[in-house]
Each structure stands twice: as structure tokens, then as C-alpha cells.
Protein backbone atom coordinates (compact mmCIF):
# COMPACT_ATOMS: atom_id res chain seq x y z
CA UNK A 1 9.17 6.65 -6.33
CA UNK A 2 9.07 8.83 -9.04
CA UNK A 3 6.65 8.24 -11.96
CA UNK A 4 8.15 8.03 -15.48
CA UNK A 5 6.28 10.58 -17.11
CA UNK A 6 3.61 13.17 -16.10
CA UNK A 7 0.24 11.97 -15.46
CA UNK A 8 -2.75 12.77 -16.94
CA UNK A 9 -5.51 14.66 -15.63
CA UNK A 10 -8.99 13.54 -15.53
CA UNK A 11 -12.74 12.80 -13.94
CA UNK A 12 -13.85 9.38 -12.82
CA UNK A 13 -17.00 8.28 -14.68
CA UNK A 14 -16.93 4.90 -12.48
CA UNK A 15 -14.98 1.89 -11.14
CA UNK A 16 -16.45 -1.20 -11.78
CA UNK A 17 -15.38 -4.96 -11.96
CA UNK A 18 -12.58 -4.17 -9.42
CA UNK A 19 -10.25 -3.44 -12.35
CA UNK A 20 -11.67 -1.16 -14.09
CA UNK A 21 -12.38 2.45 -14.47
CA UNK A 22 -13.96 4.89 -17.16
CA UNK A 23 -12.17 8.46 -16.78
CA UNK A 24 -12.89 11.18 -18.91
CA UNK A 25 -9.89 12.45 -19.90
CA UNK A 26 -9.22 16.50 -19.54
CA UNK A 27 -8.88 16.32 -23.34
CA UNK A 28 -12.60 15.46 -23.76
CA UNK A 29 -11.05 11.97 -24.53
CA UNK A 30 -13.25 9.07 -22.43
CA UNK A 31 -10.85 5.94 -21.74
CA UNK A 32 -10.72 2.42 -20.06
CA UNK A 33 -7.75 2.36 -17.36
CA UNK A 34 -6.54 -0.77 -15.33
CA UNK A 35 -6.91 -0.16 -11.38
CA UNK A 36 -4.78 -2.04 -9.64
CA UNK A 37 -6.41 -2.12 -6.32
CA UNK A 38 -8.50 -5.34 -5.22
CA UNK A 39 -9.77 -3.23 -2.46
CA UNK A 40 -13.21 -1.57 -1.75
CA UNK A 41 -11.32 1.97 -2.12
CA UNK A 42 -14.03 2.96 0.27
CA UNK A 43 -14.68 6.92 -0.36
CA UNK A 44 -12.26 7.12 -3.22
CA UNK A 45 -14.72 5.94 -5.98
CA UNK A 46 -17.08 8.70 -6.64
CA UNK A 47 -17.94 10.05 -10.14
CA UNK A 48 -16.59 13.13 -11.09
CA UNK A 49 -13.80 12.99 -8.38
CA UNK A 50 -10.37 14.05 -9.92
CA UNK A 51 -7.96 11.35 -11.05
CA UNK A 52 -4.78 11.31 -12.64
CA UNK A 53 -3.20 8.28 -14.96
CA UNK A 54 -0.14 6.86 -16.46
CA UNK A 55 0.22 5.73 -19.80
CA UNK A 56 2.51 2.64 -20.96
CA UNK A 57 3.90 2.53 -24.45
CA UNK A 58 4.06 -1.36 -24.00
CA UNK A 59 1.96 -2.82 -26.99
CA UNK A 60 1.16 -6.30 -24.89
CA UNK A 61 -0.68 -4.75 -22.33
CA UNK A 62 -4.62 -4.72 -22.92
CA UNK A 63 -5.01 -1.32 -21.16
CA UNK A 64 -2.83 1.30 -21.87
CA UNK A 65 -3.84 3.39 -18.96
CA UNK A 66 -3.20 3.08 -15.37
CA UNK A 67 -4.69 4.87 -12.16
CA UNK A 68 -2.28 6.12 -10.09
CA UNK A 69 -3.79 9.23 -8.22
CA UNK A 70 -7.15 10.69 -6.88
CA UNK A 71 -7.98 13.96 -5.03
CA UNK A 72 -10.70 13.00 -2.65
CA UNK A 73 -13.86 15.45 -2.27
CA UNK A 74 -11.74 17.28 0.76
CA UNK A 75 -9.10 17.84 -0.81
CA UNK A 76 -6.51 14.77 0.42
CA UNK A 77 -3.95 12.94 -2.41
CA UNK A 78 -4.70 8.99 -2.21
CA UNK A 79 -2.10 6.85 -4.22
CA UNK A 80 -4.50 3.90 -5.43
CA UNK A 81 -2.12 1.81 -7.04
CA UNK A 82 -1.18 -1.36 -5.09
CA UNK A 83 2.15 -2.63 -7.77
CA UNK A 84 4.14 0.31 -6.22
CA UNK A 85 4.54 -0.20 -2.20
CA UNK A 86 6.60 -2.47 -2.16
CA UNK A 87 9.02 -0.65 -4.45
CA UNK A 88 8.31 2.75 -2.39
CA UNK A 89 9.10 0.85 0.74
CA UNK A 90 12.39 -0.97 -0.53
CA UNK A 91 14.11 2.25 -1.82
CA UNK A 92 13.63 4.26 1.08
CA UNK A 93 15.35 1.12 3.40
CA UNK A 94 17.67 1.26 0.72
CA UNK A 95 18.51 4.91 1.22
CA UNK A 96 18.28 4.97 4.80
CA UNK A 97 15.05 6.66 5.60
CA UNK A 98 13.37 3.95 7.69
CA UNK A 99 16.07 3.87 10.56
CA UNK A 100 13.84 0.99 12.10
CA UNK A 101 14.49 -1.23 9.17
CA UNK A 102 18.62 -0.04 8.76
CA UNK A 103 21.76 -1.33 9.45
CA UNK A 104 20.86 -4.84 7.50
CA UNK A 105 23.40 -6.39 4.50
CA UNK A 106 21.06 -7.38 1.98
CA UNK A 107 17.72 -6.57 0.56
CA UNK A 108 15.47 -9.08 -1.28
CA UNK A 109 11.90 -9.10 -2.98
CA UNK A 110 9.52 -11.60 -3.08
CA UNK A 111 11.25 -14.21 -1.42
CA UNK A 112 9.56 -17.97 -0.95
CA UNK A 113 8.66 -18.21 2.81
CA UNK A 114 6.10 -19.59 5.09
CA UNK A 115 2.92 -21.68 3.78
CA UNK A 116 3.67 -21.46 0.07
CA UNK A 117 3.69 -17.57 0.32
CA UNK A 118 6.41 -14.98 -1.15
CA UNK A 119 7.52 -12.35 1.40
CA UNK A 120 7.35 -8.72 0.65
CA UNK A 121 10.89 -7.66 1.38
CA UNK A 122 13.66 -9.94 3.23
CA UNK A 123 16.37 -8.23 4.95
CA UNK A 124 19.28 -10.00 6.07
CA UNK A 125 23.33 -9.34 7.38
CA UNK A 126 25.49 -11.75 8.74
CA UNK A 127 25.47 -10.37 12.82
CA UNK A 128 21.45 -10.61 13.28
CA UNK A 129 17.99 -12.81 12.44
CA UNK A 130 16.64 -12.16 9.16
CA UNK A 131 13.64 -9.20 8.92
CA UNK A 132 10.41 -10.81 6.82
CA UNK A 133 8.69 -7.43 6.18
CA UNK A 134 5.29 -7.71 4.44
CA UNK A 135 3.87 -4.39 3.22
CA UNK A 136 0.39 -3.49 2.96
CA UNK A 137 -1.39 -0.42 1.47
CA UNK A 138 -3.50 1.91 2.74
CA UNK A 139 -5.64 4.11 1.32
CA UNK A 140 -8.72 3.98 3.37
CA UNK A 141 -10.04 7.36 6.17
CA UNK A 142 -13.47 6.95 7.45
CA UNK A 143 -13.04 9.92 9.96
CA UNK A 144 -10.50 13.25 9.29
CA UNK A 145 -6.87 11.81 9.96
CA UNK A 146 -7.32 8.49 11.20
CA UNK A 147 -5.81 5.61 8.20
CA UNK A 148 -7.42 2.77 8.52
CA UNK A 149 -7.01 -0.81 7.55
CA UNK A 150 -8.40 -2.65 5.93
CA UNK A 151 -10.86 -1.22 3.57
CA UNK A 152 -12.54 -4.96 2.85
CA UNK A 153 -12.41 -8.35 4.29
CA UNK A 154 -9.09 -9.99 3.44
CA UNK A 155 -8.28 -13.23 4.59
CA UNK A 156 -4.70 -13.28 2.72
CA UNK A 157 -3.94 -10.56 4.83
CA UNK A 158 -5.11 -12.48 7.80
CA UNK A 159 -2.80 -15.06 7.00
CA UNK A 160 0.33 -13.33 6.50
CA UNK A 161 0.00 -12.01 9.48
CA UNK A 162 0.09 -15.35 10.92
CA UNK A 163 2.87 -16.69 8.58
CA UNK A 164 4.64 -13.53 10.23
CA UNK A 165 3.69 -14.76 13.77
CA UNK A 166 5.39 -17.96 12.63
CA UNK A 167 8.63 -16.44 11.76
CA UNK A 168 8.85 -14.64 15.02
CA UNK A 169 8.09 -18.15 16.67
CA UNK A 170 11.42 -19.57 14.73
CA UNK A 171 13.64 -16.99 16.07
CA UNK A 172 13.37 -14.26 13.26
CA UNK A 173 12.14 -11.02 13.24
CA UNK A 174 8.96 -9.91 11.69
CA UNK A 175 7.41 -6.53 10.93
CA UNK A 176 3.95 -5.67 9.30
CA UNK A 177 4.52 -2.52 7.41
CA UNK A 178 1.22 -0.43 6.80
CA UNK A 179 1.88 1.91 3.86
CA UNK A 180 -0.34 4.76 4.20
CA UNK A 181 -0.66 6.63 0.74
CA UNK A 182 -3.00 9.60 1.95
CA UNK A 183 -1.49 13.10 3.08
CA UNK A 184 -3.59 14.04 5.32
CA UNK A 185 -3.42 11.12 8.11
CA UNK A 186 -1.21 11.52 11.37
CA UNK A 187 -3.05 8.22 13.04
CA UNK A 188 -3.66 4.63 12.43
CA UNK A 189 -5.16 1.66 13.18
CA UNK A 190 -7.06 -1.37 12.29
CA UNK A 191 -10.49 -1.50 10.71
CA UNK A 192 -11.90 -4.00 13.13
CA UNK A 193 -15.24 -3.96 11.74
CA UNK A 194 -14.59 -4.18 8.51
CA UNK A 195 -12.84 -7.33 8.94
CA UNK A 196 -13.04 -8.99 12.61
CA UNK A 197 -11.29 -11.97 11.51
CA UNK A 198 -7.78 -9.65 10.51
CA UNK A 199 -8.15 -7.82 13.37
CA UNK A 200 -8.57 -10.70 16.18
CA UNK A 201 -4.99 -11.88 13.96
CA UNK A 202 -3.03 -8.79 14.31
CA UNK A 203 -3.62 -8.62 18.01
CA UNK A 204 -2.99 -12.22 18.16
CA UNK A 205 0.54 -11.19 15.64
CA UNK A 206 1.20 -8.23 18.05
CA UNK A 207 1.36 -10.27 21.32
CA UNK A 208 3.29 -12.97 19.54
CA UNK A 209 6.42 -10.25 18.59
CA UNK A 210 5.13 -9.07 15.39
CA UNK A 211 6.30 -5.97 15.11
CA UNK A 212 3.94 -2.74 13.42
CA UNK A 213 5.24 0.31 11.57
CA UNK A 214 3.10 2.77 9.69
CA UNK A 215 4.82 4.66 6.98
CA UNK A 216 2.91 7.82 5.79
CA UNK A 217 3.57 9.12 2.15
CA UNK A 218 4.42 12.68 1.11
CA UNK A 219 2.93 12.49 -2.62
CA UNK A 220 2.67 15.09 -5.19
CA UNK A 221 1.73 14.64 -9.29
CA UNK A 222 5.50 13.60 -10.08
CA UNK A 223 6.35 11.51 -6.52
CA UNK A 224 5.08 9.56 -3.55
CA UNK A 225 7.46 8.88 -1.04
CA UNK A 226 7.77 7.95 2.59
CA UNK A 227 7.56 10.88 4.92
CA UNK A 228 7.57 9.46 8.43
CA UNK A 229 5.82 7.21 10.69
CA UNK A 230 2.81 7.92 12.22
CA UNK A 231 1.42 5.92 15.23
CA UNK A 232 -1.23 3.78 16.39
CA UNK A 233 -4.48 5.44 17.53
């Protein structure tokens, strides 16, 4: 993915109401932007850590600005934005780079599946089972180059992974796809006590034929893409 313009450079003030965040802009300029991350963003919230923004030119939106990028206080690029995984994740199965995820005719987004739920990213060809593929982000390192997730309790996530056991169970194949949007993790796994409820369901997911990947990001001020899969700790 490659963002539309150049970002703008700032400090975080704070994050607060989920949504929001006050940045001072390099400029001197202080603004409002929209974070799209329902997460904790555990480590990745302090003032005065640098931040970087896109603007839209789209009059309907409340918020003109967007977060899109922070620098953590070591040094690490974290790609906060949660509207872009799927996309990342899509294009690269699209160009080839996720050789787990090839070979398949057809690519779909947000398809209606399960218990009243949309799937991620469909994947279907006329020789095999459909792929459900749900993607989750991850931005969240509690200890130097372990990704962890999640970063809050999530009970939607718990039960996609279970809407994922159930396509397994019908003779499809299922993969959870962990997005990690950090460059400076080569190991995974699950933040069991953050959440003990999602991580009692992905072993339960696991052992049913769910499968895992984790897809770490190469990410710079004008791109984040998928470098290569890491594995679990």
C-alpha cells in the first residue's frame, strides 16, 4: 500500500475517546485527527512521541486528518491505522507474495459468512474448498521483538475465530491472518493475559484446522507492505 500523498509530520499531545488524537503539527499548527484503531495501542500513545498523518480533501468527512504512523520511543515504525490491512493483505495475494494463500481464481472482500458476520477476504477457484481469511492487526510489543495479540479484550475477535473453526468443520479452509505493522518484530504470539477468553479460542481454532499466518510489514513514510512471515514464539 502506498499512501496518496506524503504525510505529515508531527508530536502527539494525546489520544483520547478511542478516536481521537491532538497532534501538534511540525508547522506549529495543533489539530484534531481521526484514529482508527479501537485498540488499547498499548505503548504507542505517549505525548510527544512522533506521528505522522494523512490529510483528505473530502469535504463530508468531520476530521480532515488521519493517523497513519508513529515512531515508538526505541525507535520501531507502528502502522496504527486499522481501514488498511485488509487492503495490504489482498494486494500482496493478488501479486503473489503470500505463496501460502496462491494459486486461488478469485478474490473477494467482505463477503456475508458465518453468524451474520462479513469475512475479511474469500478466496475461491474451481479445483479446491474456498479460503475464509480474516485479518487482524497488530501493533502491540510488550518485550523487544515479540508481536503480540491482542492489545485489549476483544470478544469479536473471539468469535471469528470460532466462525472460522466452523468453516473448517464444513469442509473449507480457514486461515487467521495476524498482520503485524511493526518493523522490528521477528516473533509472535498471543496475548493470553490480556484476553484469556481469545486465547483459550485460538487454541481451541488451532486444534480444530484453523490455520495461523503472521505477516510482518516492511513500512517506510510513503509504504507499508508485507515483508515475510514470521513465526510463532
Amino acid at each position: 500500500m502506498r499512501f496518496d500523498k506524503p504525510l505529515t509530520p508531527g508530536r502527539l499531545i494525546k489520544r483520547y475517546k478511542r478516536f481521537l488524537a491532538d497532534v501538534l503539527l511540525d508547522s506549529g499548527e495543533v489539530i484534531t485527527a481521526h484514529v482508527a484503531n479501537s485498540g488499547s495501542m498499548m505503548g504507542l500513545c505517549e505525548p510527544g512521541l512522533r506521528v505522522w498523518l494523512s490529510r483528505s480533501d473530502d469535504p463530508k468527512r468531520k476530521l480532515a486528518w488521519s493517523w497513519e504512523l508513529v515512531e515508538t520511543a526505541e525507535g520501531a515504525l507502528v502502522g496504527i491505522n486499522t481501514s488498511h490491512p485488509n487492503a495490504i493483505v489482498a494486494d500482496a495475494i493478488r501479486a503473489g507474495h503470500v505463496p501460502a494463500l496462491a494459486g486461488y481464481d478469485s478474490l473477494r472482500r467482505e463477503v456475508k459468512y458465518g453468524r451474520n458476520s462479513r469475512i475479511d477476504i474469500l478466496l475461491e477457484a474451481a479445483d479446491r474448498a474456498p479460503c475464509y481469511v480474516e485479518v487482524k492487526n497488530c501493533t502491540l510489543a510488550r518485550q523487544a521483538g515479540l508481536a503480540e495479540f491482542p492489545d485489549a479484550v476483544t470478544s469479536r475477535g473471539a468469535k471469528h475465530l470460532q466462525e472460522l473453526s466452523d468453516m473448517v468443520a464444513a469442509g473449507h479452509r480457514a486461515v487467521m491472518a495476524y498482520l503485524v505493522q511493526r518493523n522490528d518484530c521477528d516473533r509472535f504470539e498471543i496475548a493470553a493475559d490480556i484476553d484469556p477468553v481469545y486465547a483459550a479460542s485460538f487454541a481451541e481454532a488451532t486444534t480444530a484446522g484453523v490455520e495461523v499466518l503472521v505477516l510482518r510489514c516492511a513500512l517506510s513514510l510513503e509504504t507499508v507492505e508485507i515483508s515475510h512471515l514470521i513465526p510463532l514464539a
